[in-house]
C-alpha atoms as a PDB file:
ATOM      1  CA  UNK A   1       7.160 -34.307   6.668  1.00  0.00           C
ATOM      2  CA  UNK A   2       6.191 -31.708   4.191  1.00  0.00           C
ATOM      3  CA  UNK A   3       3.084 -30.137   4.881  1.00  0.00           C
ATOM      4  CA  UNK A   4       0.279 -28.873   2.123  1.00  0.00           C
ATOM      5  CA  UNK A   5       1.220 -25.572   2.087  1.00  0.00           C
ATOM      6  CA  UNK A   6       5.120 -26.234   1.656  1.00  0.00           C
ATOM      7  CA  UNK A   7       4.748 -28.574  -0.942  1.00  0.00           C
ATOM      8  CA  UNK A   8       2.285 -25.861  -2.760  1.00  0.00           C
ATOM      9  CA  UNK A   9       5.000 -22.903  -2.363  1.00  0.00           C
ATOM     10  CA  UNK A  10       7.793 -25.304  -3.812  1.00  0.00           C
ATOM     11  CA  UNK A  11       5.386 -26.266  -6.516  1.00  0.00           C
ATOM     12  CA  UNK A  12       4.860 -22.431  -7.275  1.00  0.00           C
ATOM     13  CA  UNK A  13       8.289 -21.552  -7.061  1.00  0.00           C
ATOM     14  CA  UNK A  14       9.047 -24.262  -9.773  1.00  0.00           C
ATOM     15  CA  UNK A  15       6.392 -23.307 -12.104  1.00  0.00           C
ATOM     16  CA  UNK A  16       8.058 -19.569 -11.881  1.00  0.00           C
ATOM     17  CA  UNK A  17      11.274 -20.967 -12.442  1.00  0.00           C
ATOM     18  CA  UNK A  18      10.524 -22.282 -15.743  1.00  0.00           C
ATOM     19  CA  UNK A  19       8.582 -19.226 -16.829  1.00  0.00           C
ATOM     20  CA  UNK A  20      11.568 -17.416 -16.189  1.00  0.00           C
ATOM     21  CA  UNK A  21      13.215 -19.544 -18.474  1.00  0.00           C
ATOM     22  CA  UNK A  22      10.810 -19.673 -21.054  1.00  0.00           C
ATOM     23  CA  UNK A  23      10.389 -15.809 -21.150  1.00  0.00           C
ATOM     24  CA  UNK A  24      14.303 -15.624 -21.240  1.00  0.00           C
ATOM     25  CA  UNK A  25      14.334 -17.980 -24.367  1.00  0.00           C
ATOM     26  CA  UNK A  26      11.810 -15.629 -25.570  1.00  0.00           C
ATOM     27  CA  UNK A  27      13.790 -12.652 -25.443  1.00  0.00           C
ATOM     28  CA  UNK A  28      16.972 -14.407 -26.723  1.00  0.00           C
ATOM     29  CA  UNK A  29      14.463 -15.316 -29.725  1.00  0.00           C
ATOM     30  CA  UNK A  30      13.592 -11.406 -29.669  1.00  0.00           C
ATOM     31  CA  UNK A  31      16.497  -9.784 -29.676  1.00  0.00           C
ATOM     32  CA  UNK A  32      18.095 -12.347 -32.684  1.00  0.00           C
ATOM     33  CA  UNK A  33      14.979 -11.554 -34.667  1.00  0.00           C
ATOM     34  CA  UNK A  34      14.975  -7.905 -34.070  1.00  0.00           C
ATOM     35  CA  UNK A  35      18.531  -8.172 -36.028  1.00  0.00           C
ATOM     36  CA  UNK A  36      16.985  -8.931 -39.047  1.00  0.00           C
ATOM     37  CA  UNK A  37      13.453  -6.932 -38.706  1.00  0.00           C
ATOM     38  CA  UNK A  38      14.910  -3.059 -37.996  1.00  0.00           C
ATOM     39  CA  UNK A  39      11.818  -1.792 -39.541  1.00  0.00           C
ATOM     40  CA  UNK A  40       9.418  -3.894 -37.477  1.00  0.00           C
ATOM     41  CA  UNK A  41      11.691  -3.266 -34.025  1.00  0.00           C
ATOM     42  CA  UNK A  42      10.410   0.364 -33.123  1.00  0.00           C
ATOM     43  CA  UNK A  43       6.477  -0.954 -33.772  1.00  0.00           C
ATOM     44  CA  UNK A  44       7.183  -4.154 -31.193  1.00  0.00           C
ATOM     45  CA  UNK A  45       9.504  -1.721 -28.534  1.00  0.00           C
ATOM     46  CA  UNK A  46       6.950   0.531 -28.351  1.00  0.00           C
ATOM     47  CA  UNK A  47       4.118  -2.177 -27.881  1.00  0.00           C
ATOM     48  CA  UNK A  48       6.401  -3.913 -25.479  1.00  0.00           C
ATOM     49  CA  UNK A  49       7.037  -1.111 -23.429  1.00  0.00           C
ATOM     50  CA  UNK A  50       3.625  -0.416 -23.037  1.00  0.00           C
ATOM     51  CA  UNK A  51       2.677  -3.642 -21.775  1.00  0.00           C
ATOM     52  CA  UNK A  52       5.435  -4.319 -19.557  1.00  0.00           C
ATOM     53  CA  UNK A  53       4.671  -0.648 -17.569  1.00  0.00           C
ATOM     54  CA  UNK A  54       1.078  -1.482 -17.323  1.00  0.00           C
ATOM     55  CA  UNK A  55       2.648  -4.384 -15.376  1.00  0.00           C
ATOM     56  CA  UNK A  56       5.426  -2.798 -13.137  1.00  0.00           C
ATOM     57  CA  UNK A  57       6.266  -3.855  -9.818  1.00  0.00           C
ATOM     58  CA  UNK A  58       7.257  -7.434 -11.038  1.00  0.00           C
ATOM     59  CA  UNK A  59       5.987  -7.331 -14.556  1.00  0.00           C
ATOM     60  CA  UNK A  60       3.933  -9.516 -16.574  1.00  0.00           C
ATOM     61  CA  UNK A  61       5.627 -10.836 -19.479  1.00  0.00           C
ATOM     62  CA  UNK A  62       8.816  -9.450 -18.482  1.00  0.00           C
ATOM     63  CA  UNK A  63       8.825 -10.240 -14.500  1.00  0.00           C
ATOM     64  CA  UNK A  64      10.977 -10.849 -12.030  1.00  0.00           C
ATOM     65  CA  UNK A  65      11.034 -12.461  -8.279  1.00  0.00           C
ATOM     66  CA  UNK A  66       8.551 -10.167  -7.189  1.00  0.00           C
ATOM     67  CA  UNK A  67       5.652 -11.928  -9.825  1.00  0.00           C
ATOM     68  CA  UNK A  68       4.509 -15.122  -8.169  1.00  0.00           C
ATOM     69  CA  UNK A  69       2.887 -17.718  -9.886  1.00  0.00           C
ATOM     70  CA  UNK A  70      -0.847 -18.175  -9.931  1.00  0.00           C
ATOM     71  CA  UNK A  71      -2.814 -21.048  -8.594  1.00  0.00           C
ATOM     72  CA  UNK A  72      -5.439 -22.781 -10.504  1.00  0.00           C
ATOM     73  CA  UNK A  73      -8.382 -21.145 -11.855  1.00  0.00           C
ATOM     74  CA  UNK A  74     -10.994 -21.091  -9.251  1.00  0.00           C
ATOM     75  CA  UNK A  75     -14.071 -23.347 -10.622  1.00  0.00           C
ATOM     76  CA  UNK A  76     -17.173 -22.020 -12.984  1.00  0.00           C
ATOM     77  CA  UNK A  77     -19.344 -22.287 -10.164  1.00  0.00           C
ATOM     78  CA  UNK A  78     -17.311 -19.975  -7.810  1.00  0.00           C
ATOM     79  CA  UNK A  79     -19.361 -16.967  -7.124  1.00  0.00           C
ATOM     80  CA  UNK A  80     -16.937 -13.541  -7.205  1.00  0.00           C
ATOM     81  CA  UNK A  81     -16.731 -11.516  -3.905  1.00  0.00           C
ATOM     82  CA  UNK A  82     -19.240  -8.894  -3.265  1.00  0.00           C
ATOM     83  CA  UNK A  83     -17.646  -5.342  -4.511  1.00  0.00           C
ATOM     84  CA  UNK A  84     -17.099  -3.139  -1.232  1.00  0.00           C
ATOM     85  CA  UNK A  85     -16.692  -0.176  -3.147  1.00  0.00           C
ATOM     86  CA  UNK A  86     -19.463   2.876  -4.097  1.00  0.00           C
ATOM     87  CA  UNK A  87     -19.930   4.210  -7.549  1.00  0.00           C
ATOM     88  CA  UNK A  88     -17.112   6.181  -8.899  1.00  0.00           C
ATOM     89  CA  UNK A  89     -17.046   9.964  -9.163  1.00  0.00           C
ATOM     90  CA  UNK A  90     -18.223  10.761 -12.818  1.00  0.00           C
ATOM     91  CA  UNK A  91     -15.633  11.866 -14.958  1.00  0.00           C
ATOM     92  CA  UNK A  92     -13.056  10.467 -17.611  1.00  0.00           C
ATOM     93  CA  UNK A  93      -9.442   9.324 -16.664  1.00  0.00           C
ATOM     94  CA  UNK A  94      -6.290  12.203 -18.238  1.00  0.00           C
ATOM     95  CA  UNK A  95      -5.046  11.465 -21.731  1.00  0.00           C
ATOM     96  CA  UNK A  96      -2.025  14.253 -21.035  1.00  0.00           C
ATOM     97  CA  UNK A  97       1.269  13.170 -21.790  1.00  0.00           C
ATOM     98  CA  UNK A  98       4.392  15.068 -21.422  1.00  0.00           C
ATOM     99  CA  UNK A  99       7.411  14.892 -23.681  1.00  0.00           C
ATOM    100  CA  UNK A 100      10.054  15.514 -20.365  1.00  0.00           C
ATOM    101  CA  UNK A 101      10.518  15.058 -16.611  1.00  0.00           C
ATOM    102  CA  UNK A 102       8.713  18.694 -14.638  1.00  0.00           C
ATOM    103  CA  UNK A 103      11.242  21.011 -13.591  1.00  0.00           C
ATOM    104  CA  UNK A 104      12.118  20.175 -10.119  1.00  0.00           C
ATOM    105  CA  UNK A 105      10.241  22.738  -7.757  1.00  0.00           C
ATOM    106  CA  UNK A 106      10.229  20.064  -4.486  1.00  0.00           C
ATOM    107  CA  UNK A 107      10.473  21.739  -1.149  1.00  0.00           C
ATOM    108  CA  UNK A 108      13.187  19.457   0.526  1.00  0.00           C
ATOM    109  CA  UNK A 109      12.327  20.500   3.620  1.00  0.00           C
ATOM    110  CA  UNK A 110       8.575  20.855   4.070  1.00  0.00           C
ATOM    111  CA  UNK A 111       6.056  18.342   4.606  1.00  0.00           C
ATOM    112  CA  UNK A 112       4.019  16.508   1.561  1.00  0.00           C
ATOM    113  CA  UNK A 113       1.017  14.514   1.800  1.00  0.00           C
ATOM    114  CA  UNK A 114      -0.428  12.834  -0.657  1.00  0.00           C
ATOM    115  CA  UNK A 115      -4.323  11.905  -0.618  1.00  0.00           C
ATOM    116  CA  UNK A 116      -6.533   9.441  -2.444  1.00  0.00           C
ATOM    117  CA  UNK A 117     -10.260   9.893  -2.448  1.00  0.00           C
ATOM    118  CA  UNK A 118     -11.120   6.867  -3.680  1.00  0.00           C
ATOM    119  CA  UNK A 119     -14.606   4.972  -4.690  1.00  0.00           C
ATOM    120  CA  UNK A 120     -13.653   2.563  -1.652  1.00  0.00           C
ATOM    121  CA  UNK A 121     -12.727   5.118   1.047  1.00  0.00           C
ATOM    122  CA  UNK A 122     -10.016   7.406   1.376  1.00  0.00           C
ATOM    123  CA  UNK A 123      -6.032   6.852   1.562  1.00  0.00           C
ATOM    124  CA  UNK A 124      -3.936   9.302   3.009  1.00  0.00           C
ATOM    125  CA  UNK A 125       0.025   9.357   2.932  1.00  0.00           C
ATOM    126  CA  UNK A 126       3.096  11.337   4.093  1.00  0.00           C
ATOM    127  CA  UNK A 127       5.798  12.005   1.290  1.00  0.00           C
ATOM    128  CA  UNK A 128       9.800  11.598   1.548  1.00  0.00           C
ATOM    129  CA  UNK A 129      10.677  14.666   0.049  1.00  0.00           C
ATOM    130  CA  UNK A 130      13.956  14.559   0.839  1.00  0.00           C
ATOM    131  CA  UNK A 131      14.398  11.218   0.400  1.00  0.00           C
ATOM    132  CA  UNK A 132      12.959  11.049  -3.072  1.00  0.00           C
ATOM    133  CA  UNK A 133      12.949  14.423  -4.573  1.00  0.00           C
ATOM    134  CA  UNK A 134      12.262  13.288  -8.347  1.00  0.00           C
ATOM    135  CA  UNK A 135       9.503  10.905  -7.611  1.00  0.00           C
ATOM    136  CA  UNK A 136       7.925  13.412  -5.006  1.00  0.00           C
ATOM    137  CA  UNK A 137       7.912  16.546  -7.759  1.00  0.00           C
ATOM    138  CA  UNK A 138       6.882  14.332 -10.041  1.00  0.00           C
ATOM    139  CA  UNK A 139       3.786  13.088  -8.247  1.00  0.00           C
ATOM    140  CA  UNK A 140       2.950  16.576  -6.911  1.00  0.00           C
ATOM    141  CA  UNK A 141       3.054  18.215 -10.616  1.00  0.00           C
ATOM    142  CA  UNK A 142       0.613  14.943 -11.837  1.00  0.00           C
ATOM    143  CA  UNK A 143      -1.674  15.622  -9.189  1.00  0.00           C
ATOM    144  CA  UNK A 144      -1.641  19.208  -9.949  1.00  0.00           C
ATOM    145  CA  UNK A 145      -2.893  18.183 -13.456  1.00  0.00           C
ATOM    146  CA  UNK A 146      -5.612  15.954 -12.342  1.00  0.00           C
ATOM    147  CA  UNK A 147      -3.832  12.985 -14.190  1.00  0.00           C
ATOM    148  CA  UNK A 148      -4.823  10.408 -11.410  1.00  0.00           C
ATOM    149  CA  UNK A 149      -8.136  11.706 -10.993  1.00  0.00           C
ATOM    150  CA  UNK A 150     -10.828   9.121 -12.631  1.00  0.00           C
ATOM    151  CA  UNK A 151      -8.343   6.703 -12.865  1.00  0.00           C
ATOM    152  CA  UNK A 152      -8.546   3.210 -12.180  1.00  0.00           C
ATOM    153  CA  UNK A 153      -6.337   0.849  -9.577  1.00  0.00           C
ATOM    154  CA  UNK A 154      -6.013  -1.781 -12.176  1.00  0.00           C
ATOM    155  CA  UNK A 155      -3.862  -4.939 -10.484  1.00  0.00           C
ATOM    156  CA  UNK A 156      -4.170  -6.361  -7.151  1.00  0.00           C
ATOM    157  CA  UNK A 157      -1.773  -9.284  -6.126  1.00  0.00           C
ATOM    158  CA  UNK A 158      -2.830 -11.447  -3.381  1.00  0.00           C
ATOM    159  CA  UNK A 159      -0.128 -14.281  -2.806  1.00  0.00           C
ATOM    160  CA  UNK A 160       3.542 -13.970  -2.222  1.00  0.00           C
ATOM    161  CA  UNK A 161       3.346 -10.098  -2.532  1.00  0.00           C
ATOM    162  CA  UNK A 162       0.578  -7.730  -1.365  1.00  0.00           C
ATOM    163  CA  UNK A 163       0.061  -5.119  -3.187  1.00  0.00           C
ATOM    164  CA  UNK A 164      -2.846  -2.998  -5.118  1.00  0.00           C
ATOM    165  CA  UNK A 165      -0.992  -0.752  -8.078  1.00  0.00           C
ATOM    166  CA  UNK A 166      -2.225   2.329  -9.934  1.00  0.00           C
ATOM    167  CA  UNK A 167      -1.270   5.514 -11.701  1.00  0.00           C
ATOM    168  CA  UNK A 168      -2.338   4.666 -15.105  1.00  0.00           C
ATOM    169  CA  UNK A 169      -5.426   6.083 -16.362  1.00  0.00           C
ATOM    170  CA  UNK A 170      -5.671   3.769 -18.849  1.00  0.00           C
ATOM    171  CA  UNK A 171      -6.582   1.431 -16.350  1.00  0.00           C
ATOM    172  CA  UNK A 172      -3.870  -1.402 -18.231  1.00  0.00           C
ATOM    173  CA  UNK A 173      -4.757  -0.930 -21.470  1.00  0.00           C
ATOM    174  CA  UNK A 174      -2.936   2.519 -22.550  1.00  0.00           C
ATOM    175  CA  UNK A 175       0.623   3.226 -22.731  1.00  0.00           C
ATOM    176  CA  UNK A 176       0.833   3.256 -18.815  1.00  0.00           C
ATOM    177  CA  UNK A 177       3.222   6.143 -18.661  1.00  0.00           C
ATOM    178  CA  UNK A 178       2.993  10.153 -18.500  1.00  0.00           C
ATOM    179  CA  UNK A 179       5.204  10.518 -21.341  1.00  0.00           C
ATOM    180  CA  UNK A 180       8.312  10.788 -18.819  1.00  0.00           C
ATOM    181  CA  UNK A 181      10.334   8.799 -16.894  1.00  0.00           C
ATOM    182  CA  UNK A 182      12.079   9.814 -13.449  1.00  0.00           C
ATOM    183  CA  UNK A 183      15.245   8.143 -11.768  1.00  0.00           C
ATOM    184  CA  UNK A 184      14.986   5.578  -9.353  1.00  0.00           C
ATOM    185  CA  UNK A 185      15.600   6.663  -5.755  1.00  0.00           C
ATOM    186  CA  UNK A 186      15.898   5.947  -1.928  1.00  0.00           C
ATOM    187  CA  UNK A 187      16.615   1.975  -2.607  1.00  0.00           C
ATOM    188  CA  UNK A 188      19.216   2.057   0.387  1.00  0.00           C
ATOM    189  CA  UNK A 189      16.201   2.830   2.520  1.00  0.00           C
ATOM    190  CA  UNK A 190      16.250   0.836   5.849  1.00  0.00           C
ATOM    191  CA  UNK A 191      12.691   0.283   5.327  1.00  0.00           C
ATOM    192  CA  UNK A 192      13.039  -2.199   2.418  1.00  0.00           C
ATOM    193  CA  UNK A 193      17.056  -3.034   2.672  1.00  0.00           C
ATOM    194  CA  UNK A 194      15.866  -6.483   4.753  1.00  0.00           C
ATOM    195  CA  UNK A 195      13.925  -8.177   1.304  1.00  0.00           C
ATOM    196  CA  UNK A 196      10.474  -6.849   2.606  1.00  0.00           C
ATOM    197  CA  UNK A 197       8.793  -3.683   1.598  1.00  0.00           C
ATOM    198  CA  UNK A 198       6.940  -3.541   4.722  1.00  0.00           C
ATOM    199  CA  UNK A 199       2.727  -2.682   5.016  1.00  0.00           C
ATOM    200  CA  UNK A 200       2.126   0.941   4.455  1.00  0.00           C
ATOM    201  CA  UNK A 201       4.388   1.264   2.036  1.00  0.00           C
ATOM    202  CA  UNK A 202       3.925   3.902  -1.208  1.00  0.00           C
ATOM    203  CA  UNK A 203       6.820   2.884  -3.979  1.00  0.00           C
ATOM    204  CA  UNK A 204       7.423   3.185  -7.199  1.00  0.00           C
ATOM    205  CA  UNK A 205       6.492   0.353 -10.346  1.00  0.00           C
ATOM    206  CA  UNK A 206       9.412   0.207 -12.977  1.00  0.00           C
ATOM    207  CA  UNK A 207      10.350  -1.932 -15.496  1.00  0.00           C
ATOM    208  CA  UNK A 208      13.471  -3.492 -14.031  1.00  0.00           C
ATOM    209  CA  UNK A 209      14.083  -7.158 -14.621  1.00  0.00           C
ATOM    210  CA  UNK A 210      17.009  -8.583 -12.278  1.00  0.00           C
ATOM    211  CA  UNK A 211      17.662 -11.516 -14.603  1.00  0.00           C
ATOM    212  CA  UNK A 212      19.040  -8.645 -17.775  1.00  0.00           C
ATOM    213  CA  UNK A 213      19.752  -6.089 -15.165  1.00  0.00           C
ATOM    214  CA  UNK A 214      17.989  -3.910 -17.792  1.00  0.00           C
ATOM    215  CA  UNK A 215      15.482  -1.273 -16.914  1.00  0.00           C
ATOM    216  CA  UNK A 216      17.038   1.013 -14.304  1.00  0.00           C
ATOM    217  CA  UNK A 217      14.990   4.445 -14.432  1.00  0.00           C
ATOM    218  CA  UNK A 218      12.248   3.793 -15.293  1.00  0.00           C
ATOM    219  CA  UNK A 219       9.648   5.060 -13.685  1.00  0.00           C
ATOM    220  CA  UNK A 220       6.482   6.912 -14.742  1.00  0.00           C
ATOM    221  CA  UNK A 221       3.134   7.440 -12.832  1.00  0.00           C
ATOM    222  CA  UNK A 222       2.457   3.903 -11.591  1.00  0.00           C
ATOM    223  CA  UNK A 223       2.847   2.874  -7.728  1.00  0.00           C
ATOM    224  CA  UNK A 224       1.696   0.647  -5.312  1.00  0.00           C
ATOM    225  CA  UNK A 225       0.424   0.379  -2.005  1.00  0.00           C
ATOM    226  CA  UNK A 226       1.737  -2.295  -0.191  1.00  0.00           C
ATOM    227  CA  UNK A 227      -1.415  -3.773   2.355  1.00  0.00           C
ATOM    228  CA  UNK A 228       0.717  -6.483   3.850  1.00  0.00           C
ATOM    229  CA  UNK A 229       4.460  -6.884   4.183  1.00  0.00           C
ATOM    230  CA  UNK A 230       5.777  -8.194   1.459  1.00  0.00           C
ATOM    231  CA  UNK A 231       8.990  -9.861   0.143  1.00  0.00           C
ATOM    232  CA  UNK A 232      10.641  -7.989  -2.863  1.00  0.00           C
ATOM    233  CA  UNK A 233      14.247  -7.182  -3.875  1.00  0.00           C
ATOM    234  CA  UNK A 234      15.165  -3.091  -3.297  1.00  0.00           C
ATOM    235  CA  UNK A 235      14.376  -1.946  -6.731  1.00  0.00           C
ATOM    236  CA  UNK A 236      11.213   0.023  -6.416  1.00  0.00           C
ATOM    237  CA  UNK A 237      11.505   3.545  -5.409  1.00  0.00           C
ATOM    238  CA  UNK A 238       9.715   3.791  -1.741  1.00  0.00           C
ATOM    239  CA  UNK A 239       8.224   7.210  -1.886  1.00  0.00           C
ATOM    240  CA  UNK A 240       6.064   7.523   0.948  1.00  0.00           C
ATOM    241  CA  UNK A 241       3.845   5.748   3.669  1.00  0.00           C
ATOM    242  CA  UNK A 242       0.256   5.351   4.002  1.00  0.00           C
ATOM    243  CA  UNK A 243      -0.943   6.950   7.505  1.00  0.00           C
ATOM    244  CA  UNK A 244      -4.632   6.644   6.918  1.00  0.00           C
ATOM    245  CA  UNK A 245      -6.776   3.959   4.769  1.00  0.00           C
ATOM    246  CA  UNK A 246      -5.150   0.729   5.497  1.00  0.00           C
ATOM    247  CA  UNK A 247      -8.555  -0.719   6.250  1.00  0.00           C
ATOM    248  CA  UNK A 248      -9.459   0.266   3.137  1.00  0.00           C
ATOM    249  CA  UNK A 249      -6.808  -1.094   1.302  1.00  0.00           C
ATOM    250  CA  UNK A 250      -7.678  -4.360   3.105  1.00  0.00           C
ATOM    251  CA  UNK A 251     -11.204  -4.326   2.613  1.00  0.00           C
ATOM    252  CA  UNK A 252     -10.254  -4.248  -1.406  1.00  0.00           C
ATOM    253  CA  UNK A 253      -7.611  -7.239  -0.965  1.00  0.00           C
ATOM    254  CA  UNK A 254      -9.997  -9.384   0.255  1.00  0.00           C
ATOM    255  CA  UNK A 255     -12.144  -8.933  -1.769  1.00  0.00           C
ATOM    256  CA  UNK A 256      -9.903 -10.455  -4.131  1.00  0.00           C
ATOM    257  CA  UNK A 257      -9.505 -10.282  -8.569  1.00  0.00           C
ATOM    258  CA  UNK A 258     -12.098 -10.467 -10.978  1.00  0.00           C
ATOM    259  CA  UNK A 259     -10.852 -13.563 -12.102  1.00  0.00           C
ATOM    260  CA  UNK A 260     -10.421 -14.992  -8.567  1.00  0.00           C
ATOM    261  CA  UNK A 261      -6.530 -15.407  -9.548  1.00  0.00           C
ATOM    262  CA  UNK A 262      -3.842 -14.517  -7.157  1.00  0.00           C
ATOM    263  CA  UNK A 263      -3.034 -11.461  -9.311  1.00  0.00           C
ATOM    264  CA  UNK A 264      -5.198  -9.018 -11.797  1.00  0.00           C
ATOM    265  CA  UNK A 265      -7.780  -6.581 -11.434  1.00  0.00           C
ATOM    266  CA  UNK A 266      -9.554  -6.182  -7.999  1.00  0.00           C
ATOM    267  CA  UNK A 267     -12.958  -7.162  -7.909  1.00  0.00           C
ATOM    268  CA  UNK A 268     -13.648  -4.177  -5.968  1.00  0.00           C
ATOM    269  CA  UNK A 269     -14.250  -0.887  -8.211  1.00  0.00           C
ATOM    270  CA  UNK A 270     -11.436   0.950  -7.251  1.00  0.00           C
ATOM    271  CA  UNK A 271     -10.971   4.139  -8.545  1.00  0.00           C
ATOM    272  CA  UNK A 272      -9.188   7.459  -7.628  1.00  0.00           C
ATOM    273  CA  UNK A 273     -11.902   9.952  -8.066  1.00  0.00           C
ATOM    274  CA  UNK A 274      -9.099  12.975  -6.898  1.00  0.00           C
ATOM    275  CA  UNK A 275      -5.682  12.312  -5.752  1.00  0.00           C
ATOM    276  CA  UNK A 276      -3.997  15.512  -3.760  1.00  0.00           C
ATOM    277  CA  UNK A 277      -0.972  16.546  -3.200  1.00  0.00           C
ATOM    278  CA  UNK A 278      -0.085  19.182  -0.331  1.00  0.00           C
ATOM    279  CA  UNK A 279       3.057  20.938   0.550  1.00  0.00           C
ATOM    280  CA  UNK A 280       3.709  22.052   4.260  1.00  0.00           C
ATOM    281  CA  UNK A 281       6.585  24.538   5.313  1.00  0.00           C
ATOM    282  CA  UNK A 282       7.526  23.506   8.549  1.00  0.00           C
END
């Protein structure tokens, strides 16, 4: 007999399955009308590409496995969660951008840590280095410029994947991106070879959709923090682990999206007030 909570997965896996194929009809529809419209093409890429990295990890309107499918809107009456976070530090999120990738200055061989003073507690984590060069310099040069500082987390998911995402300082609504993009790297890690990027994990958001096998490379500023292990395909560049802050991570999850969806922003006022980067020679 198939219980409640069977039958609701297979009825959210089927409701993905056709979005998938109405967002592939869409982008057959796209690309034939992009054929005749050159002039309007570079005005909807660039629009596109914005909205899709505001929505890495699985994407939005251009997802992949790793977007579940919401449940039904919660009723009027529903009261939100109480916010577990404090008052952000004052200050306004980075409008920098940079034309090209930092020149690579990663120590391959000393230790990097990576820390998160956040309005809801602090999240520490060691850096791979070694294992992800690029992504590492990259993170330790945007720290350096106080582009995550002020910035909000701006998507938690809560069903099928756990994970809280940030790295854009426009919170969503701005290009999402530091101007740059940086390779994808370390997706033969044991870690996340099984199908599960497991809790603790710090990886990279991208825009690559398995269905087009398009979007390789294409990462910017955006990560997430996986809070509870989590089924997605290799394609996210895992970058680190958290060693300090999980509870805090949890205490955001459950306090679940402003909408009271499955996935959007957190309730919870989460922002980084200073992110840190450190460099140890061992």
């Amino acid at each position: 007999m198939v219980s409640k909570e069977q039958r609701r997965r297979q009825l959210a896996r089927e409701k993905f399955q056709r979005q998938q194929q109405r967002r592939s009809a869409q982008r057959e529809r796209a690309k034939r009308r992009n054929v005749v419209i050159a002039t309007v093409l570079a005005v909807a890429l660039a629009a596109g590409a914005a909205a899709v990295a505001v929505a890495a990890v699985g994407g939005d309107d251009e997802g992949t496995e790793a977007k579940q499918s919401p449940s039904p809107s919660p009723s009027a009456s529903s009261a939100p969660p109480k916010n577990p976070c404090a008052e952000p530090a004052k200050g306004t999120p980075s409008t920098k951008s940079w034309k090209e990738e930092p020149a690579m200055k990663v120590n391959k061989k000393a230790t990097y840590t990576m820390t998160l003073d956040t309005s809801c507690g602090e999240i520490a984590m060691e850096l791979y280095p070694a294992k992800a060069p690029h992504t590492v310099n990259s993170f330790s040069f945007l720290a350096g410029q106080k582009y995550f500082d002020h910035s909000p987390c701006h998507r938690l998911v809560t069903d099928g994947i756990y994970v809280l995402q940030c790295g854009d300082p426009g919170g969503g609504a701005g290009p999402g991106t530091p101007g740059y993009t940086i390779p994808d790297e370390n997706l033969d890690d044991p870690s996340v070879k099984g199908g599960v990027y497991p809790a603790g994990t710090v990886a990279m958001a991208n825009r690559y959709d398995r269905t087009t096998k398009q979007g390789r490379n294409t990462g910017g500023s955006q990560f997430f923090l996986v809070y509870q292990d989590s089924e997605l395909p290799p394609d996210y560049t895992p970058f680190g682990k958290v060693t300090a802050g999980m509870d805090v991570l949890k205490k955001i999850a459950e306090a679940g999206t402003q909408t009271g969806m499955p996935d959007g922003a957190p309730n919870a006022t989460v922002v980084i007030d200073k992110a840190t980067v450190v460099a140890r020679e061992d």
